[in-house]
Protein backbone atom coordinates (compact mmCIF):
# COMPACT_ATOMS: atom_id res chain seq x y z
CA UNK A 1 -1.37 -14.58 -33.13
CA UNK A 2 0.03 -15.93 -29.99
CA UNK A 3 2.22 -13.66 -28.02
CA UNK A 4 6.10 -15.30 -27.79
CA UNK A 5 6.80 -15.78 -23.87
CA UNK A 6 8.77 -14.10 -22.42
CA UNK A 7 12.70 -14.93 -22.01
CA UNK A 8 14.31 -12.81 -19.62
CA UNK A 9 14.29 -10.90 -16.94
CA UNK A 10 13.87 -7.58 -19.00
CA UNK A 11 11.12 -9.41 -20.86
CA UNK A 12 9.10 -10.23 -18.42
CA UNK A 13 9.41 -6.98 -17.04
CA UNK A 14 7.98 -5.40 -20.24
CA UNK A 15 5.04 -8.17 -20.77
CA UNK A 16 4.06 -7.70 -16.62
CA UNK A 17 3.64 -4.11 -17.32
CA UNK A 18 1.73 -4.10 -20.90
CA UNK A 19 -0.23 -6.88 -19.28
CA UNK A 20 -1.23 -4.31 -16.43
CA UNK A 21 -1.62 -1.62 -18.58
CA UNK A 22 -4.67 -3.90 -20.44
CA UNK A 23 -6.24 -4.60 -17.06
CA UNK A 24 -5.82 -1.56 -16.25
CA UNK A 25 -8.01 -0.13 -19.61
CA UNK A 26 -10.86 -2.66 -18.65
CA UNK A 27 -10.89 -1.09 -14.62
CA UNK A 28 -11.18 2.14 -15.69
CA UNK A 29 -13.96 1.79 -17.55
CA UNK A 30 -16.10 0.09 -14.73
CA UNK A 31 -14.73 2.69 -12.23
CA UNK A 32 -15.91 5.45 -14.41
CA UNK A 33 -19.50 4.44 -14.13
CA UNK A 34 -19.72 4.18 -10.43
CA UNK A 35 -21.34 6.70 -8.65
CA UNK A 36 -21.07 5.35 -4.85
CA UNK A 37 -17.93 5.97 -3.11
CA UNK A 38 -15.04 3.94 -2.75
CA UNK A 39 -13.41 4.18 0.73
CA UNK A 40 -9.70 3.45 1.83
CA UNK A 41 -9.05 3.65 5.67
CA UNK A 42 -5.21 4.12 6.01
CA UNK A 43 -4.88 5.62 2.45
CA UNK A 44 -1.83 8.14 3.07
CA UNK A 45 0.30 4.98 4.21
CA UNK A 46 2.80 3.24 2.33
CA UNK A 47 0.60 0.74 0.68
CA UNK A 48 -2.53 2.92 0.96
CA UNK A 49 -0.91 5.70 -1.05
CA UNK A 50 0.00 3.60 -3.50
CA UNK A 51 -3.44 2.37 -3.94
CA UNK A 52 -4.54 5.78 -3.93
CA UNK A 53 -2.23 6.46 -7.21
CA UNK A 54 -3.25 3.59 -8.85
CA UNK A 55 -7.03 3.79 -8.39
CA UNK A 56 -6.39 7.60 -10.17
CA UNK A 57 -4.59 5.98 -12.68
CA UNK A 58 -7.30 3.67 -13.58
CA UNK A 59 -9.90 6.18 -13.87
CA UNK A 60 -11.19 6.45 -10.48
CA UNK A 61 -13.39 9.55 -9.19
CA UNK A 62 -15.15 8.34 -6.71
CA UNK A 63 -12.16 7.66 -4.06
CA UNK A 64 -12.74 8.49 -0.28
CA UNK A 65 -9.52 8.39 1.90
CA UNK A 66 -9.61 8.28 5.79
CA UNK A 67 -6.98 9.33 7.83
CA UNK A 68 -5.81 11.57 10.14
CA UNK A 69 -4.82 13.97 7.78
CA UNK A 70 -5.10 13.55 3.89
CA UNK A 71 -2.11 15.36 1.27
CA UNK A 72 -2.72 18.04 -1.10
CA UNK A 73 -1.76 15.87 -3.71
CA UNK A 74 -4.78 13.26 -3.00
CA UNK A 75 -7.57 16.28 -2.59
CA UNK A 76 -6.13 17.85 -5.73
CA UNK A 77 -6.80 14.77 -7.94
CA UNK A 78 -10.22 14.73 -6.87
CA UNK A 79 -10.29 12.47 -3.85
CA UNK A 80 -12.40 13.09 -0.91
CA UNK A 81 -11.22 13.57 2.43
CA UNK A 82 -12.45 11.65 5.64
CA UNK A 83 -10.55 13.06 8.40
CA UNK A 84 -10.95 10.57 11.99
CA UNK A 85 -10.33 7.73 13.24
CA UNK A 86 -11.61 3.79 13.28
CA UNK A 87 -11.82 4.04 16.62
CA UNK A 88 -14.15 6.89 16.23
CA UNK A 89 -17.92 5.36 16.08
CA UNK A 90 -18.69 8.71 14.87
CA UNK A 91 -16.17 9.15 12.05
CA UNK A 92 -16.55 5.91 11.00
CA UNK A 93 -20.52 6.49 10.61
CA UNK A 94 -19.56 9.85 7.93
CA UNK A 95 -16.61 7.93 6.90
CA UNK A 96 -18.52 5.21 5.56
CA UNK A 97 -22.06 7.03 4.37
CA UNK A 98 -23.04 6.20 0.22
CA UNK A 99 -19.64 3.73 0.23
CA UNK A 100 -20.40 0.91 -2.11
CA UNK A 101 -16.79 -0.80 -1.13
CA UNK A 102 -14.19 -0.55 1.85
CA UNK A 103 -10.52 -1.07 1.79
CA UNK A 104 -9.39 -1.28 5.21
CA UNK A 105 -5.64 -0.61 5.10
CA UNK A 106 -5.59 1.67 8.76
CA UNK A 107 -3.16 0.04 11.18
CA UNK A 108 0.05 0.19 13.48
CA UNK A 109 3.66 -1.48 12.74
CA UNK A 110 5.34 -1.73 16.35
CA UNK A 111 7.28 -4.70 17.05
CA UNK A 112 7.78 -2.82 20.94
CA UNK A 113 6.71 -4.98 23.46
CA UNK A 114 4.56 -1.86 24.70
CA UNK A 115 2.54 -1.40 21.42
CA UNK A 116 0.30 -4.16 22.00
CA UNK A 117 -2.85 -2.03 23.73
CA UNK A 118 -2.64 0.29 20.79
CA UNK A 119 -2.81 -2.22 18.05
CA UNK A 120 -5.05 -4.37 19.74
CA UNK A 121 -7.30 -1.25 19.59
CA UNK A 122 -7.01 -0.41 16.26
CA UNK A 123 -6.55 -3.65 14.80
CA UNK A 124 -9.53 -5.44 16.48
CA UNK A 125 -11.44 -2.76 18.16
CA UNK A 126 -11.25 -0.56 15.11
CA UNK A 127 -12.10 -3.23 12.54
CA UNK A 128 -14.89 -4.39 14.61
CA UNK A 129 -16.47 -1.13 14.98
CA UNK A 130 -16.28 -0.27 10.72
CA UNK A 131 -17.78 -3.62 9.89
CA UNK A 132 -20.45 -2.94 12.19
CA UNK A 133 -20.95 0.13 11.24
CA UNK A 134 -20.32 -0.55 7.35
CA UNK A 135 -22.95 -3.17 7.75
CA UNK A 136 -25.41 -0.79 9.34
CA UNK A 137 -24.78 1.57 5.97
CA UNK A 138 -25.32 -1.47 3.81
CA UNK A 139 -21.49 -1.64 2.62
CA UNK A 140 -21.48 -5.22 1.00
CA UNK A 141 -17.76 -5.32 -0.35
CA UNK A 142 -15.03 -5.42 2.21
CA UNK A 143 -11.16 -5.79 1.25
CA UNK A 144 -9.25 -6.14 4.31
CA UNK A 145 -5.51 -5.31 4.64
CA UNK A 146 -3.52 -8.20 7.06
CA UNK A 147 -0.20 -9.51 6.81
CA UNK A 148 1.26 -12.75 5.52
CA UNK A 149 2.79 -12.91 9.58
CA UNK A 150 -0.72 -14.59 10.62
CA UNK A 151 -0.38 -17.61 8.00
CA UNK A 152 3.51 -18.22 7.81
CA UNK A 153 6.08 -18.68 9.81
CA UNK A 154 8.34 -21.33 10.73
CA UNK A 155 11.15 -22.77 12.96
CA UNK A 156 12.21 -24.64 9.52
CA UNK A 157 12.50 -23.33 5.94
CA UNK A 158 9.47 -24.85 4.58
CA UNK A 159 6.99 -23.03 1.88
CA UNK A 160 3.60 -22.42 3.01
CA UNK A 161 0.23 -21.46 1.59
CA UNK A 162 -3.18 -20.53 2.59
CA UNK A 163 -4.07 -24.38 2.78
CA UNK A 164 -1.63 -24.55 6.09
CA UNK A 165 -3.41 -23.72 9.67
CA UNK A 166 -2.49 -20.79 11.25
CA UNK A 167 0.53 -20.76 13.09
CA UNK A 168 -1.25 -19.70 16.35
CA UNK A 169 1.68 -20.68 18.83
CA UNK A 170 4.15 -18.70 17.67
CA UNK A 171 1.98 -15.44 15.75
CA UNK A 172 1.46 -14.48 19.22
CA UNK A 173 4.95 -14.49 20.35
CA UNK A 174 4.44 -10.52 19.52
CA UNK A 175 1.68 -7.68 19.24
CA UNK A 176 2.05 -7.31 15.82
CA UNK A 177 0.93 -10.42 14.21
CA UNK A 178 -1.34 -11.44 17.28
CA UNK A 179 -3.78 -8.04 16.65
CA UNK A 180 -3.65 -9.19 13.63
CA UNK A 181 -4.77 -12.17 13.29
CA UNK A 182 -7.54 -11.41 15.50
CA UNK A 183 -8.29 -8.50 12.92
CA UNK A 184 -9.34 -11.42 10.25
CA UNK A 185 -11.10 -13.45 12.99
CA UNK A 186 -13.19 -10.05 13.93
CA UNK A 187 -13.81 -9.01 10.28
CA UNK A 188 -15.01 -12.94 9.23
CA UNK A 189 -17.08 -13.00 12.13
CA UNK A 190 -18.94 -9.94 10.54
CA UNK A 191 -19.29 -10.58 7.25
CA UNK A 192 -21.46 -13.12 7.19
CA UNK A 193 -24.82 -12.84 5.53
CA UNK A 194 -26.06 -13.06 2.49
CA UNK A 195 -24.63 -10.68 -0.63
CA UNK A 196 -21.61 -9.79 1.41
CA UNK A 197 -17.88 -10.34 0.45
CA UNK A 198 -14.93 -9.84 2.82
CA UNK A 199 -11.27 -10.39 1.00
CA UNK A 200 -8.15 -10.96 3.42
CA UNK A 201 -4.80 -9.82 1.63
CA UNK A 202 -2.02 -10.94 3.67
CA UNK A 203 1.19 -9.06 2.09
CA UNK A 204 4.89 -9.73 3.09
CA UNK A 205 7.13 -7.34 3.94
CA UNK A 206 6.53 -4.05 1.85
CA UNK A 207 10.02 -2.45 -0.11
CA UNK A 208 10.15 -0.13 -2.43
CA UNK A 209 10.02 3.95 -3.13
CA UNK A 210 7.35 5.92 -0.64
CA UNK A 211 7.50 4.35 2.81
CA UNK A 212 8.27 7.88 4.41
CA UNK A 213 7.12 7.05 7.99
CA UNK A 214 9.59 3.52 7.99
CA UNK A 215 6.76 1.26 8.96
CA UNK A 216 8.42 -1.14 6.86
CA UNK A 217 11.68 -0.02 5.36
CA UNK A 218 13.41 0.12 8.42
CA UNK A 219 14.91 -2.70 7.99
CA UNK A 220 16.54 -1.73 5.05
CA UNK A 221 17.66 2.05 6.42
CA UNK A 222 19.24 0.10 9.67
CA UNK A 223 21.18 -2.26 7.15
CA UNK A 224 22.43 0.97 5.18
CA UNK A 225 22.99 2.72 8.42
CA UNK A 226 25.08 0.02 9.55
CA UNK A 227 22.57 -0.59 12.51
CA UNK A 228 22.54 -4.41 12.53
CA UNK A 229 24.85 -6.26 14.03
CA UNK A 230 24.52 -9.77 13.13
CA UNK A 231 22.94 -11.83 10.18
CA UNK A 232 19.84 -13.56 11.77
CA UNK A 233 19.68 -17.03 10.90
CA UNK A 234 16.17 -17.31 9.03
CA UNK A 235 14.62 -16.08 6.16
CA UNK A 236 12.34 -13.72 4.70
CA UNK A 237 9.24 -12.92 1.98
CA UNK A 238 9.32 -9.67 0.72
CA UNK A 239 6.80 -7.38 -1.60
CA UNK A 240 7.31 -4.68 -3.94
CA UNK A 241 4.22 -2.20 -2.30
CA UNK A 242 3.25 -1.20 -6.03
CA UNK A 243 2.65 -4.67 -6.67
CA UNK A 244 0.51 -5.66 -3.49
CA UNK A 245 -1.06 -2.43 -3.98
CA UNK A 246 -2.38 -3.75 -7.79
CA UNK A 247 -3.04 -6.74 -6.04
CA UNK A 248 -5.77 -4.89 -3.61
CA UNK A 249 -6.76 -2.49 -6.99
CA UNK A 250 -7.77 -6.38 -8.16
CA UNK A 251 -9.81 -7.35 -5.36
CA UNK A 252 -12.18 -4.94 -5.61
CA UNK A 253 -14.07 -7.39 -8.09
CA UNK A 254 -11.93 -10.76 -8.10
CA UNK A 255 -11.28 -12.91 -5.06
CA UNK A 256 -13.50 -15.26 -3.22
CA UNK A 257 -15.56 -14.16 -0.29
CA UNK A 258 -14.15 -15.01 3.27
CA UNK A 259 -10.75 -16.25 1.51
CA UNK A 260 -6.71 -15.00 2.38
CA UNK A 261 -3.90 -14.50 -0.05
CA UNK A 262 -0.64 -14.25 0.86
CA UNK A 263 1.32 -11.44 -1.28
CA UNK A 264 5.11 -12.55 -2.24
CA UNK A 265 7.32 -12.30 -4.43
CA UNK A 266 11.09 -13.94 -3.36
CA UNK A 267 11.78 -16.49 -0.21
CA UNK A 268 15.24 -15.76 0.58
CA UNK A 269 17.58 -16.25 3.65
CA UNK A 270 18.74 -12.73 5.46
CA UNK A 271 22.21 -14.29 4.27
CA UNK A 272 20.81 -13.60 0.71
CA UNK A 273 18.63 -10.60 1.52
CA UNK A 274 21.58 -9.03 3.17
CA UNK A 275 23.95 -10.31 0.41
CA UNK A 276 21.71 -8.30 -2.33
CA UNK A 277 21.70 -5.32 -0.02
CA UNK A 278 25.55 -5.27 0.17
CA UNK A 279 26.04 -5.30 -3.70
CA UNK A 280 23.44 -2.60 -4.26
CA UNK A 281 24.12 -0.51 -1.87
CA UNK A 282 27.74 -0.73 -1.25
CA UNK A 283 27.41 -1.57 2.47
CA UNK A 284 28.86 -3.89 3.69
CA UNK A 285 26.52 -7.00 5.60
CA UNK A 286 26.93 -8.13 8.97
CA UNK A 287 29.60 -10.95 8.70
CA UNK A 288 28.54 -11.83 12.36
CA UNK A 289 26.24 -15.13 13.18
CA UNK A 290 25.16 -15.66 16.43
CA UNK A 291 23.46 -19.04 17.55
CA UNK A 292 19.80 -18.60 17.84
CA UNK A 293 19.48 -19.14 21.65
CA UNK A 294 21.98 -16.67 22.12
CA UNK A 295 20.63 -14.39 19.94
CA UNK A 296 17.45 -13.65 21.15
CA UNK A 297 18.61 -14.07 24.99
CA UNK A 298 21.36 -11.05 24.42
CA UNK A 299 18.90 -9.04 22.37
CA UNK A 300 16.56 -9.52 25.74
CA UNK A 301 19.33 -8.19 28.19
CA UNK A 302 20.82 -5.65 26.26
CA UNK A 303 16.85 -4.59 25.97
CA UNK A 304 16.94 -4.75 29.91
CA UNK A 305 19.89 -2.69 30.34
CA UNK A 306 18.86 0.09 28.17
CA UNK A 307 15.39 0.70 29.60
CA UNK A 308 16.93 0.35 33.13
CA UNK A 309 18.76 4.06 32.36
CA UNK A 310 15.81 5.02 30.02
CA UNK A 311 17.12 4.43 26.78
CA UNK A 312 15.91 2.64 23.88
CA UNK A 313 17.90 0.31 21.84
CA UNK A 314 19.14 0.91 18.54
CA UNK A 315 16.66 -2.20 17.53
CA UNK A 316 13.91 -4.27 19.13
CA UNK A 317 14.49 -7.08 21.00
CA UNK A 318 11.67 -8.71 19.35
CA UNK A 319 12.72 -8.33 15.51
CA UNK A 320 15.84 -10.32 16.64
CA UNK A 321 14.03 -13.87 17.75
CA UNK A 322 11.61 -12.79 14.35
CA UNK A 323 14.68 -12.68 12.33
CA UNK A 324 15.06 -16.37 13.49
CA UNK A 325 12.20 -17.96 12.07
CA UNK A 326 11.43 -18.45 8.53
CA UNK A 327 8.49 -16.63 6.96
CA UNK A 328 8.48 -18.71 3.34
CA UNK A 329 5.22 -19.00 1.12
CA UNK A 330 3.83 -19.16 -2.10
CA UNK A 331 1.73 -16.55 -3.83
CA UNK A 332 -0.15 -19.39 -6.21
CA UNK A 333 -3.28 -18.41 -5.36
CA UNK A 334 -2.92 -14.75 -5.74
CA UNK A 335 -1.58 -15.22 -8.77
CA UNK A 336 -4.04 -17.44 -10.06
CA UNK A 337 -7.14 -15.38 -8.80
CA UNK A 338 -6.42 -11.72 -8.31
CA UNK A 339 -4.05 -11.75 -11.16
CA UNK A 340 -1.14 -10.93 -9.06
CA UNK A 341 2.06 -9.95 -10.21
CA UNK A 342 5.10 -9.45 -9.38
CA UNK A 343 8.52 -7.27 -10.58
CA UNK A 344 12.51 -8.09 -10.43
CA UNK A 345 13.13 -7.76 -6.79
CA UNK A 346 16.29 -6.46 -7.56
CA UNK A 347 14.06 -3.39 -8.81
CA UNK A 348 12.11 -3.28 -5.65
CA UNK A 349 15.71 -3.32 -3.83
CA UNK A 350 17.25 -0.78 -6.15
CA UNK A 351 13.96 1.64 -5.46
CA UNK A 352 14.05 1.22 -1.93
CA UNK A 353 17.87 1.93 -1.21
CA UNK A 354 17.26 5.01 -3.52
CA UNK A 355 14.30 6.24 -1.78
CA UNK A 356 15.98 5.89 1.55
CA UNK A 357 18.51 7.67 1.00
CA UNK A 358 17.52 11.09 -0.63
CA UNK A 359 14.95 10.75 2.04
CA UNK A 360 16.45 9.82 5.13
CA UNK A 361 20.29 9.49 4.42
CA UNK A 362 21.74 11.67 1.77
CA UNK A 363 23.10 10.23 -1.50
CA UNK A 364 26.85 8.79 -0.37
CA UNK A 365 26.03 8.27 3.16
CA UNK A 366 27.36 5.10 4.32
CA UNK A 367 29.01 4.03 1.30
């Protein structure tokens, strides 16, 4: 007998998670029998440690993590520690020895004009040097972590998808999305022969519970902390990071090789995003909208004048002219072959206000 669709919001929440539960019955059982090792570069992250906990969850005992330093929490469930680097030749080689897949999640969030050297060297440098080397070990599956910022974003509020070019002119307006985009071009240009499969994930921007270094939270903590002084005039995408991350869980056997998907689940104006924030939170939004021009060409004196008495500003002067643009597309494709889903993103909203502040605020701060 047919299940009855769902109706409502509650609904759907229920039949998105029995329907994960049932994939997730039909992974374990094909992660039990594999004896190679599964390795996630960038696994204590956000995303990456949410990975982590649902690979466990779905059976997994052959997970190897590399990062700097791996939690207690990971090495007591039985995962395997790869302490180094990307940029490391040498860890790398370890890192990816008897590795019958790679998820490559290791990277750098800095919108600071300054970051660029550093991300260009772990996003291209470092993802050059593990395919290479994961090649040389005879690693044939490859999921690579990118960001939705290399295939959408616009002047105008249009919906893209994977089918658009690349938006080349203006991805390289900042560090960021220029490493990586050249990240993808490096990995593709490896990945080439015969019996090899390289997946691009390109997720929006990450919410929910667990981003405890801010690499992508921020945004939210500097609403709640009353940080932001205006309402930008563009819009955003944003991603609960438990659903990209059983997004990536998919990919390990579903997606085509040398193919992107773009991770989303709402297109919504900051006036909206902010809007939602307000109401959850009980902070008040930014009632303040500044003409774009002006915008971005205050946000680039003010950054002037700080840095001329060695200060930093409370934001960067790049996430103002990003806040300009719209960064609108649909998730079809995931959906359609990765089986992506996605929750309420008033959950993901609720989470992530919680999360921030027992973590960073204090319950009743800012109120």
């Amino acid at each position: 007998m047919a299940r009855r669709a769902p109706q409502n919001s509650q609904e759907r929440t229920v039949y998105r998670r029995i329907k994960m539960a049932e994939k997730t019955v039909k992974k374990t059982k094909a992660l039990a029998k594999s004896e190679k090792k599964i390795l996630i570069t960038g696994g204590t992250g956000f995303l990456g440690a949410h990975l982590v906990r649902q690979f466990l969850d779905a059976g997994a005992k052959n997970l190897r993590v590399m990062a700097s330093s791996v939690p207690v929490w990971m090495t007591d469930s039985g995962v395997e520690a790869a302490a180094g680097s990307v940029t490391s030749r040498e860890d790398v080689a370890a890192a990816t020895r008897n590795v019958e897949a790679i998820f490559h999640l290791a990277g750098k969030v800095s919108f600071a004009y300054e970051g660029a050297a550093r991300m260009n060297k772990i996003h291209v440098e470092g993802t050059r040097l593990l395919c290479e080397v994961a090649k040389e070990n005879r690693v044939k599956n490859f999921i690579l972590a990118s960001s939705s910022g290399t295939s959408t974003i616009s002047e105008t509020p249009e919906i893209f998808d994977e089918t658009y070019a690349q938006p080349v002119e203006i991805l390289t307006k900042w560090a960021y999305y220029a490493s990586k985009y050249y990240q993808e071009k490096t990995a593709l240009r490896a990945f080439q022969d015969k019996g090899e499969r390289l997946v691009i994930l390109n997720p929006s921007l990450l919410l929910g519970a667990g981003d405890d270094r801010l690499s992508s939270t921020k945004v939210v903590l500097d609403f709640m902390a009353k940080k932001l002084p205006t309402t930008p005039s563009g819009g955003l995408n944003f991603v609960d990071a438990r659903d990209a991350a059983n997004a990536f869980l998919n990919a390990l056997d579903k997606g085509r090789h040398g193919e992107r998907y773009l991770l989303g689940a709402v297109n919504w104006t900051f006036g909206e995003f902010f809007g939602r924030l307000e109401r959850l939170s009980g902070v008040r939004a930014p009632t303040l909208k500044i003409p774009k021009s002006v915008s971005v060409w205050g946000a680039n004196f003010l950054d002037s004048v700080y840095k001329s008495v060695n200060k930093s500003m409370p934001f960067e002067a790049s996430e103002v002219e990003m806040g300009e643009y719209f960064w609108y597309f649909d998730s079809a494709k995931a959906v359609e072959e990765l089986n992506f889903t996605t929750r309420e993103p008033q959950e993901t909203l609720n989470d992530t206000i919680k999360y921030l502040r027992e973590n960073f605020l204090g319950d009743g701060v800012f109120k």
